[in-house]
N, C-alpha and C. Protein backbone atom coordinates (compact mmCIF):
# COMPACT_ATOMS: atom_id res chain seq x y z
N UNK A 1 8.99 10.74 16.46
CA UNK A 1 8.99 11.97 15.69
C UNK A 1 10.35 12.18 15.05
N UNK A 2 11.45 11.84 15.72
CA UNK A 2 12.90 12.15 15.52
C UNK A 2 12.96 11.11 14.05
N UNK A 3 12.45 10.00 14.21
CA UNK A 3 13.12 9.12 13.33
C UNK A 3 11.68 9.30 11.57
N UNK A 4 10.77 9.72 11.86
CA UNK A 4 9.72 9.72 10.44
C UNK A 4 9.47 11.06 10.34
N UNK A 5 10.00 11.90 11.09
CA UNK A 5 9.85 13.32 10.54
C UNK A 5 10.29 13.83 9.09
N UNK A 6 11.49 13.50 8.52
CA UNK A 6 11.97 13.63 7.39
C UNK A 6 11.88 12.62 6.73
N UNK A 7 11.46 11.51 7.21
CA UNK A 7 11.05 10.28 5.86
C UNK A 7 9.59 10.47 5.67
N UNK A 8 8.70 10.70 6.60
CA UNK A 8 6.94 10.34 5.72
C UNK A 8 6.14 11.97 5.10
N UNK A 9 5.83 11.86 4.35
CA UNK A 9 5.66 12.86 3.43
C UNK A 9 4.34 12.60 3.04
N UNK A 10 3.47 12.93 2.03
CA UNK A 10 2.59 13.35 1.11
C UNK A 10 2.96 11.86 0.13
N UNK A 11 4.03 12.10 -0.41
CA UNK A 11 4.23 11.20 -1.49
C UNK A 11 4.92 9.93 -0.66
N UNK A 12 5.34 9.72 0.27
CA UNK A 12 6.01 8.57 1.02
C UNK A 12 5.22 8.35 2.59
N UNK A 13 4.13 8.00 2.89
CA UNK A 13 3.32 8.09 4.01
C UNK A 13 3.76 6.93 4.34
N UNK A 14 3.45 6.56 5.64
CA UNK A 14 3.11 5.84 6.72
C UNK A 14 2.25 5.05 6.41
N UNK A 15 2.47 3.32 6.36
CA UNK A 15 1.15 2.87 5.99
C UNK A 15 1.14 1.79 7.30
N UNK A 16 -0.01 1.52 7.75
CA UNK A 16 -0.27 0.67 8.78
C UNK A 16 -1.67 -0.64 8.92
N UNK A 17 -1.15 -1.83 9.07
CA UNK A 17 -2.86 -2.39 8.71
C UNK A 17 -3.16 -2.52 9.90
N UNK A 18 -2.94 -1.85 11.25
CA UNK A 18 -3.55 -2.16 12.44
C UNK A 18 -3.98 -0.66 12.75
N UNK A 19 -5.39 -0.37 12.80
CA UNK A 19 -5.67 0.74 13.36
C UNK A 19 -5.54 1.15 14.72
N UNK A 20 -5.12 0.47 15.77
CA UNK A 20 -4.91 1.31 16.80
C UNK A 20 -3.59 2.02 16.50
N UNK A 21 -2.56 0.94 15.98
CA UNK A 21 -1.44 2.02 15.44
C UNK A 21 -1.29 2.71 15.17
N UNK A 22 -1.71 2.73 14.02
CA UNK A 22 -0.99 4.31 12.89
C UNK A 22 -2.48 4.81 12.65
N UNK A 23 -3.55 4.83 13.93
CA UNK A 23 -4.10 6.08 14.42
C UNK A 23 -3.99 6.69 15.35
N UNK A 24 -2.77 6.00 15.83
CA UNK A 24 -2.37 6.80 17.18
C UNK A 24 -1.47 8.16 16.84
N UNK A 25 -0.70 8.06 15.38
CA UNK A 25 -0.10 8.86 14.98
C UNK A 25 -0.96 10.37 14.36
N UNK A 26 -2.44 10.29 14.62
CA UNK A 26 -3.33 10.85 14.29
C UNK A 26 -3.53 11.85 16.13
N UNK A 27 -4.08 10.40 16.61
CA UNK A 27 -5.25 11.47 17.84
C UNK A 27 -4.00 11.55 18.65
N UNK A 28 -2.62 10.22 18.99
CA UNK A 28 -2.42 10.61 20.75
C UNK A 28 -1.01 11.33 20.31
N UNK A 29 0.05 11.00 19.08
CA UNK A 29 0.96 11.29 18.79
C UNK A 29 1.45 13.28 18.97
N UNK A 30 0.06 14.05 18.17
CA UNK A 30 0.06 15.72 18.28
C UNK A 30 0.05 16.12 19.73
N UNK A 31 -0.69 15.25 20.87
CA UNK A 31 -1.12 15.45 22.43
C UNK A 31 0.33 15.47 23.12
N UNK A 32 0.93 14.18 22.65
CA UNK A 32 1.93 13.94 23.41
C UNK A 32 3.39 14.55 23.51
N UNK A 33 3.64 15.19 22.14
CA UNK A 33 4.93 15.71 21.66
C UNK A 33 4.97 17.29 22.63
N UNK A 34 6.60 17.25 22.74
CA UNK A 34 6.33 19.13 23.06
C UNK A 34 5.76 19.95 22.41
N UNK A 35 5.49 21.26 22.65
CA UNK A 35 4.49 21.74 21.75
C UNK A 35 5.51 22.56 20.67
N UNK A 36 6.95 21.99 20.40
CA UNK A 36 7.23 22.57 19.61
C UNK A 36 7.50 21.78 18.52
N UNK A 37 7.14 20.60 18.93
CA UNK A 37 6.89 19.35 17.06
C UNK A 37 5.30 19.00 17.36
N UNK A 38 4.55 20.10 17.71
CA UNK A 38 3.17 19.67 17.46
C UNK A 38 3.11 19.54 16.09
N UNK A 39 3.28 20.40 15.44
CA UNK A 39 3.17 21.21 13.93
C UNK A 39 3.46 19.61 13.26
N UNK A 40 4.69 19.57 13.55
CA UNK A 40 5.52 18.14 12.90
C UNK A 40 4.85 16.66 13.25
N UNK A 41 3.75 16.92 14.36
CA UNK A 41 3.34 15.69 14.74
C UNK A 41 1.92 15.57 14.01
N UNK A 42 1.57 16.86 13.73
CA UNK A 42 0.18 16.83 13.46
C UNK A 42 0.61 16.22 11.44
N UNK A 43 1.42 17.26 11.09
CA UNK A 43 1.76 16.76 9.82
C UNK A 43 2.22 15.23 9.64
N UNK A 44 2.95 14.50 10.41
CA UNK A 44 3.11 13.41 10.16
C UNK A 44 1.82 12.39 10.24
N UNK A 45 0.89 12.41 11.10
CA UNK A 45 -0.52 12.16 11.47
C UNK A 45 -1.21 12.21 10.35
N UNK A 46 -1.44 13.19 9.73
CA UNK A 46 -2.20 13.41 7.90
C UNK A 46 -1.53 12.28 7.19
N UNK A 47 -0.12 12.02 7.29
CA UNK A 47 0.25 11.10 6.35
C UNK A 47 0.46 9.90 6.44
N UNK A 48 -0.02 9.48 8.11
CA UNK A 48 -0.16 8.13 8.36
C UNK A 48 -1.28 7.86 8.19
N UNK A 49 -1.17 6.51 6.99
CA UNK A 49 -2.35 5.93 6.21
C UNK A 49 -2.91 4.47 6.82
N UNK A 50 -3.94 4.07 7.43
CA UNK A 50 -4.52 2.71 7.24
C UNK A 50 -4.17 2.23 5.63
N UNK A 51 -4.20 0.71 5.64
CA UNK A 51 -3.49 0.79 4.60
C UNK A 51 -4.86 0.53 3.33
N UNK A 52 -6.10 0.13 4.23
CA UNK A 52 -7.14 0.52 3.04
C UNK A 52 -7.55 2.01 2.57
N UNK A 53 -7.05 2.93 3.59
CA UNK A 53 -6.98 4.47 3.04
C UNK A 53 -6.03 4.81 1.96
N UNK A 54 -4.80 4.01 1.96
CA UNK A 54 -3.73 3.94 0.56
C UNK A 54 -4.03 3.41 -0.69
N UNK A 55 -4.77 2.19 -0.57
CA UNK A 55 -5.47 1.65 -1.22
C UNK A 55 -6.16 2.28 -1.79
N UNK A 56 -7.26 2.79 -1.56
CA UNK A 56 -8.52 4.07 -2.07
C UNK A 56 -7.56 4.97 -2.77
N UNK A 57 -6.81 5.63 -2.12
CA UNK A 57 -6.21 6.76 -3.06
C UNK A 57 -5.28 6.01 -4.13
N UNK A 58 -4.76 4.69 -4.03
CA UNK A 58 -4.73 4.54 -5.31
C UNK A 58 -5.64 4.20 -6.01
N UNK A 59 -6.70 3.24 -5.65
CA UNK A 59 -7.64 3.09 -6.84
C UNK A 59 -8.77 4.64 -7.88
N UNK A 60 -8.46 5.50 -6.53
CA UNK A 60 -8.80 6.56 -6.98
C UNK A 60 -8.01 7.35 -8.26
N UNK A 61 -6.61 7.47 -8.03
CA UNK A 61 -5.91 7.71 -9.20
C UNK A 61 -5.37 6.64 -10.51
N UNK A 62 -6.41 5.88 -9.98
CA UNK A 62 -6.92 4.53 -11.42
C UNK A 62 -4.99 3.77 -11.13
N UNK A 63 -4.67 3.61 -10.18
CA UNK A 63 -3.60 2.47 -10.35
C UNK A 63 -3.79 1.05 -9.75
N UNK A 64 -4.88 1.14 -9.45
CA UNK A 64 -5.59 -0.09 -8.89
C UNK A 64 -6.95 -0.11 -9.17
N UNK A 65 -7.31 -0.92 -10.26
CA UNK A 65 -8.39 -1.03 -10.85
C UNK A 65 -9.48 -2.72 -10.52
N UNK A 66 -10.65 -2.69 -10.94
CA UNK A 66 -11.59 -4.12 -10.78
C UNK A 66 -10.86 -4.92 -11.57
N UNK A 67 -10.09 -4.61 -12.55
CA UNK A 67 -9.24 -5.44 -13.37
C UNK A 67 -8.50 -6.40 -13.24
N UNK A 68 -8.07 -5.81 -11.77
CA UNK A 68 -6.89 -6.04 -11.29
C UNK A 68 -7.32 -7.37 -9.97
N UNK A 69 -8.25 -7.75 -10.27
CA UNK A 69 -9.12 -9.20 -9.36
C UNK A 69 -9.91 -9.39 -10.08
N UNK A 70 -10.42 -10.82 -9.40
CA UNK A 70 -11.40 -11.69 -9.51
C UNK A 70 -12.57 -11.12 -10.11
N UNK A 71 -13.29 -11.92 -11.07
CA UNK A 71 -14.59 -11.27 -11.25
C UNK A 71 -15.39 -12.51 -10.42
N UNK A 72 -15.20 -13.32 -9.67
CA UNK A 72 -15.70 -14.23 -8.90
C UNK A 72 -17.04 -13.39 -7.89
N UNK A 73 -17.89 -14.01 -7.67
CA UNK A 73 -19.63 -13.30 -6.68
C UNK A 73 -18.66 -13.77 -5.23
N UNK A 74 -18.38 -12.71 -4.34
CA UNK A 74 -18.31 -13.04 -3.13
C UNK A 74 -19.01 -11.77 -2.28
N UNK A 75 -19.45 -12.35 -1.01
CA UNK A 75 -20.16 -11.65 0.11
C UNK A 75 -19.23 -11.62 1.17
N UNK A 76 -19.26 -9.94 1.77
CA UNK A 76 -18.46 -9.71 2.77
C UNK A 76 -19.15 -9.18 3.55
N UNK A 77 -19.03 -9.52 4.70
CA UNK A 77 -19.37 -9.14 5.99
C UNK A 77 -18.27 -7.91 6.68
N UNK A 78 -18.40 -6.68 6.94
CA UNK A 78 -17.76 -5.85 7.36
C UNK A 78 -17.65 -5.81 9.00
N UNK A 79 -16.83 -5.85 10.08
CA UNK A 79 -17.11 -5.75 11.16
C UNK A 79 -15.50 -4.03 11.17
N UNK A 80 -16.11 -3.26 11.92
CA UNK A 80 -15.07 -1.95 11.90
C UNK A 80 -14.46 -2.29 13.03
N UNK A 81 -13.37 -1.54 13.84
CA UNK A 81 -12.47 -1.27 14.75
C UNK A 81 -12.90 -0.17 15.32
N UNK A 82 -13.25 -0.31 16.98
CA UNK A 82 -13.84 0.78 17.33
C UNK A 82 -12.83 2.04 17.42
N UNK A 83 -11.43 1.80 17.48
CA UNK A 83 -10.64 3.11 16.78
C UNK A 83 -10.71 3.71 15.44
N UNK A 84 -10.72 2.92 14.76
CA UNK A 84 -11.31 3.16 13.07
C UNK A 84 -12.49 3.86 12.85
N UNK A 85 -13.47 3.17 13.76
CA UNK A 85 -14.81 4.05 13.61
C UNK A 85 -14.87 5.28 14.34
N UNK A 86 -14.17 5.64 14.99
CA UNK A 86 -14.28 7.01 15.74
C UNK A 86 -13.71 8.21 15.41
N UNK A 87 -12.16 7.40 14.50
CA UNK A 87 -11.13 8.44 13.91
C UNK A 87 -11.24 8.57 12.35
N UNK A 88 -11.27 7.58 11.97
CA UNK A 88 -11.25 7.40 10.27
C UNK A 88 -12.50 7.13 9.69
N UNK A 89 -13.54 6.45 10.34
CA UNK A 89 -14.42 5.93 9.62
C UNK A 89 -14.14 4.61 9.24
N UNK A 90 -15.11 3.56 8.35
CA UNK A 90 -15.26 2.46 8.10
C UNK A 90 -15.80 2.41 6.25
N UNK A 91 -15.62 3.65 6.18
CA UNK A 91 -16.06 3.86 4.66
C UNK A 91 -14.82 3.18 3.72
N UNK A 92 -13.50 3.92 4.23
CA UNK A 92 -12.31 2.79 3.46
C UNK A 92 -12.27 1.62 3.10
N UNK A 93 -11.90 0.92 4.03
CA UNK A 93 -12.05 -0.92 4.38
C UNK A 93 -13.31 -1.03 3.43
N UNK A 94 -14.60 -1.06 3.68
CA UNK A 94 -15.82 -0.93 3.20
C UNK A 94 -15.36 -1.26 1.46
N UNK A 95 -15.02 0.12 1.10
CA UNK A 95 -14.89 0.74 -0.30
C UNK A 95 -14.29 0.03 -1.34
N UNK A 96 -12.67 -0.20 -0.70
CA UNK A 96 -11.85 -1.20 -0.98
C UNK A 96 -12.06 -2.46 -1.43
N UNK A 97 -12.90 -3.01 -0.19
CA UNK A 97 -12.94 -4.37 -0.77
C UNK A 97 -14.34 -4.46 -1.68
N UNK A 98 -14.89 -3.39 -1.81
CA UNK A 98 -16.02 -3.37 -3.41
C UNK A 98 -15.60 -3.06 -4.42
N UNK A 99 -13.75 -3.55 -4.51
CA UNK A 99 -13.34 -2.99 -5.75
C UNK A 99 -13.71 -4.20 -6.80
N UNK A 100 -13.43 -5.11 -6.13
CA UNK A 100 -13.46 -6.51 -7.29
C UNK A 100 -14.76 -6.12 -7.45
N UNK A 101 -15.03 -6.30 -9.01
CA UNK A 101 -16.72 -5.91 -9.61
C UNK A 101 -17.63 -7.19 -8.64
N UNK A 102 -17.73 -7.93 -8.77
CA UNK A 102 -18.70 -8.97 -8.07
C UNK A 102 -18.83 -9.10 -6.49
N UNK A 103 -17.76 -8.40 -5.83
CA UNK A 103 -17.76 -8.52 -4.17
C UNK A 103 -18.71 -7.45 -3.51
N UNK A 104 -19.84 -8.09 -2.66
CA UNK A 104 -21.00 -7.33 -2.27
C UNK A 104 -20.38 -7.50 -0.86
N UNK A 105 -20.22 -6.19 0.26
CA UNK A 105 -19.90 -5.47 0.99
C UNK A 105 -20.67 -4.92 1.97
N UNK A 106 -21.11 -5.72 3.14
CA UNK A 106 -22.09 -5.09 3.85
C UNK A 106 -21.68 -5.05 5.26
N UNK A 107 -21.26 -3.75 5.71
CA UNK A 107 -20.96 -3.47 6.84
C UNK A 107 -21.99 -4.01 8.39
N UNK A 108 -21.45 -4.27 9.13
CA UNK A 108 -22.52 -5.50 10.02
C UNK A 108 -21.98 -3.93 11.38
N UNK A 109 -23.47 -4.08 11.36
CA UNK A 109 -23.79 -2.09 12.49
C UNK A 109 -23.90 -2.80 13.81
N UNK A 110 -22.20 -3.19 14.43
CA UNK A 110 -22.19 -3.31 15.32
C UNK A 110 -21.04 -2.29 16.22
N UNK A 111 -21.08 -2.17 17.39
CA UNK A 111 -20.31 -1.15 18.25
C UNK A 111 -19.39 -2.14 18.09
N UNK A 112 -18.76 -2.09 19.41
CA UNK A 112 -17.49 -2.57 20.08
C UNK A 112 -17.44 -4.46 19.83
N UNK A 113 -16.50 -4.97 19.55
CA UNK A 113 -16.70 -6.57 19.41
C UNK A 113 -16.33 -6.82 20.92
N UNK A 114 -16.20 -6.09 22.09
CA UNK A 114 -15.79 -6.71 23.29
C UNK A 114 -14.62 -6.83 23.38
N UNK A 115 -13.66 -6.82 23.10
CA UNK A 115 -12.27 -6.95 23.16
C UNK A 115 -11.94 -5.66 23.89
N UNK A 116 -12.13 -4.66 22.76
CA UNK A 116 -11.75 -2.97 23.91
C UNK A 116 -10.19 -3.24 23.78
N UNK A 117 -9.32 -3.71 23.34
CA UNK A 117 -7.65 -3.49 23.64
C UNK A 117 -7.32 -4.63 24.16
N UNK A 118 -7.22 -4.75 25.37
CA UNK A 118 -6.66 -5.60 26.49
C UNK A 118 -7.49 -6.44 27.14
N UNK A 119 -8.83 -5.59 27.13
CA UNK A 119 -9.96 -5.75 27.98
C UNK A 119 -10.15 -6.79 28.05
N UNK A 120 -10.73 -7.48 27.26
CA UNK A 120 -11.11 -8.89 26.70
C UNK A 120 -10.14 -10.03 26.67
N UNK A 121 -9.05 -9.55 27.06
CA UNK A 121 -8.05 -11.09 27.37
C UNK A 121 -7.83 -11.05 28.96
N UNK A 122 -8.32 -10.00 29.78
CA UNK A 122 -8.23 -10.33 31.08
C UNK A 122 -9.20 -11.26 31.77
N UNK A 123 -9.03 -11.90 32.16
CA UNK A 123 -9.79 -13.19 33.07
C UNK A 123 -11.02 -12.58 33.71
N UNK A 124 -11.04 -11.64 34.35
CA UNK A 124 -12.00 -10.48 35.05
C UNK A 124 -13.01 -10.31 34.29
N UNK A 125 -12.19 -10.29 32.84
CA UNK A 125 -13.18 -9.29 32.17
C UNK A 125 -13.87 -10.30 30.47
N UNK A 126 -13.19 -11.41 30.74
CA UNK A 126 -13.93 -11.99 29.51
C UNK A 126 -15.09 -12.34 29.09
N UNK A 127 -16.06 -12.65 30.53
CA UNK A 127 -17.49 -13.00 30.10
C UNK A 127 -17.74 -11.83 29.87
N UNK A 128 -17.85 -10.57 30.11
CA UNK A 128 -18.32 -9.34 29.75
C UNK A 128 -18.13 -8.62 28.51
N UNK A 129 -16.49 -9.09 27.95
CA UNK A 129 -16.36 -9.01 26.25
C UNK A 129 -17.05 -10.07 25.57
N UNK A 130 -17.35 -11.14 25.98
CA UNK A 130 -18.24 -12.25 25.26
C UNK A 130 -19.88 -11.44 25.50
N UNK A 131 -19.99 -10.90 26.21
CA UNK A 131 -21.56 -10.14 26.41
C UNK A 131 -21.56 -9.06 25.39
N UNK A 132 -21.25 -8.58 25.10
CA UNK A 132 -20.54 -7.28 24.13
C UNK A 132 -20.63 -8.06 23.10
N UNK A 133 -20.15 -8.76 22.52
CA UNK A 133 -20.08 -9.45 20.89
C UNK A 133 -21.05 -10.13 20.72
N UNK A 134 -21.77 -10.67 21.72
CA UNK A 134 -23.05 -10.96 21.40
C UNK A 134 -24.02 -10.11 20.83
N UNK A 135 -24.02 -8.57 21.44
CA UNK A 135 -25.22 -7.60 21.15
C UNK A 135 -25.58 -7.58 19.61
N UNK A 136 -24.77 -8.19 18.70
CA UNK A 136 -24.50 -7.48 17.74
C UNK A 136 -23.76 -8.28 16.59
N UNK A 137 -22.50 -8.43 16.64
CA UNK A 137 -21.57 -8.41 16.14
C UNK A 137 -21.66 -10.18 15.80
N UNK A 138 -21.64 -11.22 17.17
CA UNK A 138 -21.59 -12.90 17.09
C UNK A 138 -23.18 -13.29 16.02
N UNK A 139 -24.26 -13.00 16.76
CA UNK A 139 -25.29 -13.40 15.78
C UNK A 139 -24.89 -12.74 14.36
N UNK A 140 -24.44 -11.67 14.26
CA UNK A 140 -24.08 -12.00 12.58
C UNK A 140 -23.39 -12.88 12.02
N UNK A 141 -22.32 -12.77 12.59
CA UNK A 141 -21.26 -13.19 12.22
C UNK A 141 -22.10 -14.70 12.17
N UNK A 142 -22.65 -15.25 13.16
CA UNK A 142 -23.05 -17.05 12.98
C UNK A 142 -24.68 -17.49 12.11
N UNK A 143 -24.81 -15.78 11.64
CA UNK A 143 -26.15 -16.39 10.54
C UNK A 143 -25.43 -15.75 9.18
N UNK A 144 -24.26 -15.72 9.07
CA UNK A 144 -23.83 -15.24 7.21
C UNK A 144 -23.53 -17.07 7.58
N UNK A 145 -23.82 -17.13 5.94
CA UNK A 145 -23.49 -18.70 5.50
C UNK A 145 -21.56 -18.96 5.33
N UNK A 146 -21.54 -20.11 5.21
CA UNK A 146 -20.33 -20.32 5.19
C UNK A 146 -19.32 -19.63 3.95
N UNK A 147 -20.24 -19.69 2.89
CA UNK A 147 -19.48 -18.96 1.88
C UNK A 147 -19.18 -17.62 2.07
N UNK A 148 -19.79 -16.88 2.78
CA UNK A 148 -19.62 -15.21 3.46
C UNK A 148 -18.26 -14.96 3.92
N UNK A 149 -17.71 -14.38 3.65
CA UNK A 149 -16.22 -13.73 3.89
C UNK A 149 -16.37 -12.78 5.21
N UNK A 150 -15.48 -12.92 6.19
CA UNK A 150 -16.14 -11.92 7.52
C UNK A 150 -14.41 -10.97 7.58
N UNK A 151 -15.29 -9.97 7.63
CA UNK A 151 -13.06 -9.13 7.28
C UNK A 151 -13.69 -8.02 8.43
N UNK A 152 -12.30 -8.06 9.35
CA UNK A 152 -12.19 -6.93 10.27
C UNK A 152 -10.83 -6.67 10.13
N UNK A 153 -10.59 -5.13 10.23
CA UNK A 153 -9.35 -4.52 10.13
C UNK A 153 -8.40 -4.65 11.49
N UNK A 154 -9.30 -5.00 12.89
CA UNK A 154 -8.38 -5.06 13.68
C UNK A 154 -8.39 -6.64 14.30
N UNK A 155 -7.16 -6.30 14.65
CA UNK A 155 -6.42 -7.90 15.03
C UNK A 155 -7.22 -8.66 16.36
N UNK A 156 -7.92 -7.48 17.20
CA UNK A 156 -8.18 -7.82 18.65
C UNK A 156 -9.31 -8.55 18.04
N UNK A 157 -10.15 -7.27 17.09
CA UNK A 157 -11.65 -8.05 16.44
C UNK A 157 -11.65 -9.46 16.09
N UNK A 158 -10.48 -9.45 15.25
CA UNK A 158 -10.56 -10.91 14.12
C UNK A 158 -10.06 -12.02 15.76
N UNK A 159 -9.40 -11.44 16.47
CA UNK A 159 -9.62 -12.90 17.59
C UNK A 159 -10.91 -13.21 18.17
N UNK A 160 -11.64 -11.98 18.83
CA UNK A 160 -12.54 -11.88 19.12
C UNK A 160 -13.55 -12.78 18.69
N UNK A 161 -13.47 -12.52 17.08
CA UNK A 161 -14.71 -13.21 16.52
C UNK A 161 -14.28 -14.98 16.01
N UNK A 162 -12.91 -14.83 16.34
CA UNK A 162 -12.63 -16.32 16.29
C UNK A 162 -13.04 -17.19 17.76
N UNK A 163 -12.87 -16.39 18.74
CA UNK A 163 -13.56 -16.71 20.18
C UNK A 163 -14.82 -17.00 20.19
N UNK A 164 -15.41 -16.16 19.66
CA UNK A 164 -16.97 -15.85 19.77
C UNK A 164 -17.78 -16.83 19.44
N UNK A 165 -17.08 -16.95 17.82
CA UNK A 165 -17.81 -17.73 16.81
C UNK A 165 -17.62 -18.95 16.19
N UNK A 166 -16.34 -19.02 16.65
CA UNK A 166 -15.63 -19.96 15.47
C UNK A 166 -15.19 -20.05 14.31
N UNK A 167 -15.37 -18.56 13.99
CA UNK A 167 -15.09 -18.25 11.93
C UNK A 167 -13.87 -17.21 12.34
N UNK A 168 -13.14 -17.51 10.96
CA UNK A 168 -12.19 -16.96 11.03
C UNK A 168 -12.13 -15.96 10.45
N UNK A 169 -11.84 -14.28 10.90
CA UNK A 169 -12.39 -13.16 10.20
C UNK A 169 -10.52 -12.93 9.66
N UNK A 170 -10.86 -12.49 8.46
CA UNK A 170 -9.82 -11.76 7.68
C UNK A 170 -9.45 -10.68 7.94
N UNK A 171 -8.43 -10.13 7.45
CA UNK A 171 -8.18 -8.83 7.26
C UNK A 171 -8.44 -7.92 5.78
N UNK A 172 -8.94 -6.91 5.76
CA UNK A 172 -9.46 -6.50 4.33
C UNK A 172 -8.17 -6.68 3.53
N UNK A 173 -7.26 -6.31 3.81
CA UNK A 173 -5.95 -6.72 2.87
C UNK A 173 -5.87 -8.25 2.61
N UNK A 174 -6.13 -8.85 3.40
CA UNK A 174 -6.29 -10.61 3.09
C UNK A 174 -7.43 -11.20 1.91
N UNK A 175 -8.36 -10.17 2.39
CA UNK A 175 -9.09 -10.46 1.25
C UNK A 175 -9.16 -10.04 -0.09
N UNK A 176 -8.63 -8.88 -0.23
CA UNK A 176 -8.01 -8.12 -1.54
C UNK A 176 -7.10 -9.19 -1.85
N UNK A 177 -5.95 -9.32 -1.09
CA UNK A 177 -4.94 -10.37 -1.89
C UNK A 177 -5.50 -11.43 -2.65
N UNK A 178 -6.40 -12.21 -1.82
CA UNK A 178 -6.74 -13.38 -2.36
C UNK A 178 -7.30 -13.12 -3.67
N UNK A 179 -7.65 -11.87 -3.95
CA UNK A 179 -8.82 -11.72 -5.14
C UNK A 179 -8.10 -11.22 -6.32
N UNK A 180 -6.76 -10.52 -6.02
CA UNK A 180 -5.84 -10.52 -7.36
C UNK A 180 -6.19 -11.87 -8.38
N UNK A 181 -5.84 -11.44 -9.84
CA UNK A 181 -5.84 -11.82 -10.37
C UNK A 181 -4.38 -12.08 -11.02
């Protein structure tokens, strides 16, 4: 709080591509402070951005346009972050990468990829995150064809589904990059 209180603003936010991060500056950051930089914690929280939520608001104020990528046909497979989906939504990430005119965007309606944080790299607990990514999340991921693009915003996911599956999931910013023009 001491050190981004007077730097992140409205016009200078917080940008983060890992959602447990800079949504922590959202749900646990206002909980944790004394209650006399709640005010200051909650305001800094509004202005910490996922960085496909920065994204959107620029393409929204037209500074990032379809122009601005590939007109190439690609298929994306969406997998969310179960922090993302609880706090922010999955509509961003989603949105974003349907900027390039030809990239079709289909969010894959799965819960949790099994990972959970930590969960899933403990020895205890790995066949049970491999049970979890199965429900859902692995059979997609291993019936999109090879040309299918698989983008998850969080880091635990994209191992996860490199565990799972064997494909290597992106990050929505990875895949935007690639699609500049």
């Amino acid at each position: 709080m001491e050190i981004f209180r007077a730097l992140v603003t409205e016009d200078t936010p917080l940008l983060g591509v890992e959602p447990s991060a800079i949504l922590g500056f959202r749900d646990e950051y206002p909980r944790l402070v004394p209650a006399a930089d709640r005010q200051a914690a909650k305001s800094l929280g509004q202005n910490a951005l996922l960085i496909e939520e920065f994204l959107v608001r620029e393409m929204q104020k037209g500074n990032i346009t379809a122009a601005d990528f590939t007109s190439e046909h690609k298929k994306i497979l969406l997998h969310g972050h179960c922090h993302q989906k609880a706090l922010a939504g999955i509509d961003a990430p989603a949105w974003a990468l349907g900027l390039p005119e030809n990239y079709n965007v289909e969010v894959i309606p799965s819960g949790c990829c099994g990972m959970a944080g930590s969960f899933g790299y403990e020895k205890e607990h790995y066949a049970l995150s491999m049970q979890v990514g199965e429900l859902v999340l692995f059979p997609a991921v291993r019936k999109a064809g090879e040309t299918v693009l698989i983008a998850a915003p969080g880091a635990s996911c994209r191992h996860q589904i490199l565990d799972g599956t064997g494909r290597k999931a992106l990050h929505p910013v990875e895949v935007l990059f690639e699609a500049l023009v």
